[in-house]
Protein backbone atom coordinates (compact mmCIF):
# COMPACT_ATOMS: atom_id res chain seq x y z
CA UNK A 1 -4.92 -9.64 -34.62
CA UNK A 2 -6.12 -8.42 -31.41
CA UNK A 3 -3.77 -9.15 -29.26
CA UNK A 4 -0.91 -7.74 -31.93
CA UNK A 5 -2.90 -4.51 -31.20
CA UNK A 6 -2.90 -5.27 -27.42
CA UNK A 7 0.86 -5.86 -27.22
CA UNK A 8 1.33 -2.59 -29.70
CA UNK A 9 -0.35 -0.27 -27.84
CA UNK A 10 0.94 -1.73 -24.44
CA UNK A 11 4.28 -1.62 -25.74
CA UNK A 12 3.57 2.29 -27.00
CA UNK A 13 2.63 3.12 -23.82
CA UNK A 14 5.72 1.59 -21.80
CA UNK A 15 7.60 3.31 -24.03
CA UNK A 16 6.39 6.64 -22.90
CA UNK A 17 6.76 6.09 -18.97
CA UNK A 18 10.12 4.60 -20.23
CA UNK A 19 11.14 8.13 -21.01
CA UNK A 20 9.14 9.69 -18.25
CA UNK A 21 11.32 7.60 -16.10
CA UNK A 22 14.50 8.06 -17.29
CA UNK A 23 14.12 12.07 -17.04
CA UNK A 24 13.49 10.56 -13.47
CA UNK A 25 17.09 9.19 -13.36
CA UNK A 26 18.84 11.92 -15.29
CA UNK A 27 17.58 14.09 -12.54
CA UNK A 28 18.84 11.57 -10.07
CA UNK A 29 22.50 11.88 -11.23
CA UNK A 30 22.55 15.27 -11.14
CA UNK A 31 21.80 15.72 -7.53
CA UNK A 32 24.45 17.82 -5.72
CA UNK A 33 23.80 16.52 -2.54
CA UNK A 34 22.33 13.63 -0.58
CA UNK A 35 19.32 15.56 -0.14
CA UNK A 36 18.00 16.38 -3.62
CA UNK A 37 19.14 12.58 -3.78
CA UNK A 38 17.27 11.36 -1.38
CA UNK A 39 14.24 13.90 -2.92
CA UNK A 40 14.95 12.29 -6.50
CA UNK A 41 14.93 8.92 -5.42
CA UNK A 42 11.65 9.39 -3.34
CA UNK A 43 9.92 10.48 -6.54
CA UNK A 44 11.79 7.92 -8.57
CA UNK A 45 10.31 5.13 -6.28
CA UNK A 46 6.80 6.76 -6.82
CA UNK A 47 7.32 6.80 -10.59
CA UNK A 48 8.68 2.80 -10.25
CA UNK A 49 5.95 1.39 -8.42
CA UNK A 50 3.47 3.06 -10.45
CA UNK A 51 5.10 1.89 -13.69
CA UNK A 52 5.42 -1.51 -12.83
CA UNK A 53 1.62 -1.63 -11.25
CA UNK A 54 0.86 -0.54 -14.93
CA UNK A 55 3.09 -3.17 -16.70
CA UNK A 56 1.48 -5.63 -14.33
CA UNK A 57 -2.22 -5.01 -14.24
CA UNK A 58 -4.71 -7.22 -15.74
CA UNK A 59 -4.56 -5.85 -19.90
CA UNK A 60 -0.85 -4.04 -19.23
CA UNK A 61 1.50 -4.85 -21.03
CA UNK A 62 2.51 -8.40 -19.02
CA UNK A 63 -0.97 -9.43 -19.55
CA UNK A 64 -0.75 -8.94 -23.01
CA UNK A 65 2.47 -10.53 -23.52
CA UNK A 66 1.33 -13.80 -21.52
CA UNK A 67 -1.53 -14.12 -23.99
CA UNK A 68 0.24 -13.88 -26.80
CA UNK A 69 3.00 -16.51 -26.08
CA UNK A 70 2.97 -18.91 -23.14
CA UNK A 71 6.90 -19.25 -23.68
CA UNK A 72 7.45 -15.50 -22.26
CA UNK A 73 6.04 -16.43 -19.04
CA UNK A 74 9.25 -17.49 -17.23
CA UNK A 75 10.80 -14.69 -18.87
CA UNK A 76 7.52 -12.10 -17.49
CA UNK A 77 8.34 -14.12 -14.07
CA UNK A 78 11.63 -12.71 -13.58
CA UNK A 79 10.76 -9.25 -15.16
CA UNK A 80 8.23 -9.11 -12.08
CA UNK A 81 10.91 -10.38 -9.67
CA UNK A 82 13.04 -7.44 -10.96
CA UNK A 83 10.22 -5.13 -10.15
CA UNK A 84 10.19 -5.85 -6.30
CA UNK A 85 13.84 -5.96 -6.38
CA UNK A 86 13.90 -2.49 -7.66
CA UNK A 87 11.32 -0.94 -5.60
CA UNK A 88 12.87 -2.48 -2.39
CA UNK A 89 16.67 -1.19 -3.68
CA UNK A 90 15.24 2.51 -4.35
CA UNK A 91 13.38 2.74 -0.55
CA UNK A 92 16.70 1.28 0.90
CA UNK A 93 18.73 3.75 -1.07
CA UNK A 94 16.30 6.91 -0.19
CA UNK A 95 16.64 6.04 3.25
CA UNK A 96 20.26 6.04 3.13
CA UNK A 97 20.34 9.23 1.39
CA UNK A 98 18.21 10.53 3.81
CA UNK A 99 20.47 9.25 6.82
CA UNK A 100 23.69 9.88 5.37
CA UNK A 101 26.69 12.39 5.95
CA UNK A 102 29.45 13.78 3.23
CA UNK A 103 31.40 10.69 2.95
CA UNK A 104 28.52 7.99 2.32
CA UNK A 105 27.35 10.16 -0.58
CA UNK A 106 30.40 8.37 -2.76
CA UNK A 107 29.13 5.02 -1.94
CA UNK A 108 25.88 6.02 -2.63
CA UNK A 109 26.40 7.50 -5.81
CA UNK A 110 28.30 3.93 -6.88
CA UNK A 111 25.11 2.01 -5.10
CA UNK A 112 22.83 4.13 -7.55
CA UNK A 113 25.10 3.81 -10.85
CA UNK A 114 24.28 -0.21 -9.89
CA UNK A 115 21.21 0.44 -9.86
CA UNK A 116 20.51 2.84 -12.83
CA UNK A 117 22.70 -0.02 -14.81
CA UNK A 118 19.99 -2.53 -13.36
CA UNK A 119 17.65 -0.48 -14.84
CA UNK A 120 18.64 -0.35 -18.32
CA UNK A 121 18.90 -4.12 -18.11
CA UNK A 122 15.40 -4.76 -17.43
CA UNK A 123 14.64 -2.33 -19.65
CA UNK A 124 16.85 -3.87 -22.59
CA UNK A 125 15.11 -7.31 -21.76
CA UNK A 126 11.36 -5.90 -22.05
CA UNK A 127 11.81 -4.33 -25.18
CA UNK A 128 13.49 -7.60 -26.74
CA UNK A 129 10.40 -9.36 -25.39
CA UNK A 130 8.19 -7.27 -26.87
CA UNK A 131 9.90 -7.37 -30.09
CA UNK A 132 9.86 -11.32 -30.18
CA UNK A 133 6.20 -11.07 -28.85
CA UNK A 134 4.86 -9.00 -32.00
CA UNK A 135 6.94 -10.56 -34.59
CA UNK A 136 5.24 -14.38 -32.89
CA UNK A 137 1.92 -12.81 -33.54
CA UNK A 138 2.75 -11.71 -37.04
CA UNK A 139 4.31 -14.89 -37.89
């Protein structure tokens, strides 16, 4: 029953920097220019790294979920890989917004819809791991 409870409350948490972050990304897409894009995806990066150092910590919410089933670990692997591909795409991207004239900001903008859509992903695939995760530890 503990680890239900551990999983629950991780999974309550990650829920709530879920939204924190996505405030993060509505902000993002409603930059008018490249540099409240750049500025947006410099604090989005923050909130990332931070968020993911939470998920990953010893007792967040990847901790929790590797107790609780050994069979999400290959699935936790590539959540983590996802996490460092993110964090490296968002730098790249604030530096480009940072260096960039008028007519990069449309490729930009597409680069960051990728992105945001990579997002969602992830995030799709952590909740349906939690979700298998509790309902294993009710079963």
């Amino acid at each position: 029953m503990t680890e239900t409870r551990t999983v629950e409350q991780a999974s309550r948490e990650l829920a709530e920097d879920h939204g924190r972050l996505h405030g993060l990304i509505d902000r993002l897409g409603r930059a008018q220019d490249l540099a409240a894009m750049a500025e947006a995806l410099a604090e989005l990066h923050a909130a990332l790294t931070g968020h993911f150092n939470q998920e990953e910590k010893p007792g967040g919410l990847y901790d929790a979920l590797g107790v609780c089933a050994s069979g999400f670990r290959q699935h936790l692997a590539e959540l983590v890989d996802d996490h460092f591909r993110f964090a490296g795409l968002v730098r790249d991207l604030r530096e480009r917004a940072r260096a960039a004239e008028g007519a990069a900001a449309d490729s930009l903008r597409a680069d960051v819809a990728r992105l945001v859509a990579m997002l969602a992903d992830h995030e799709r695939r952590e909740h349906e791991m939690v979700k298998a995760a509790q309902e294993a530890v009710q079963a």
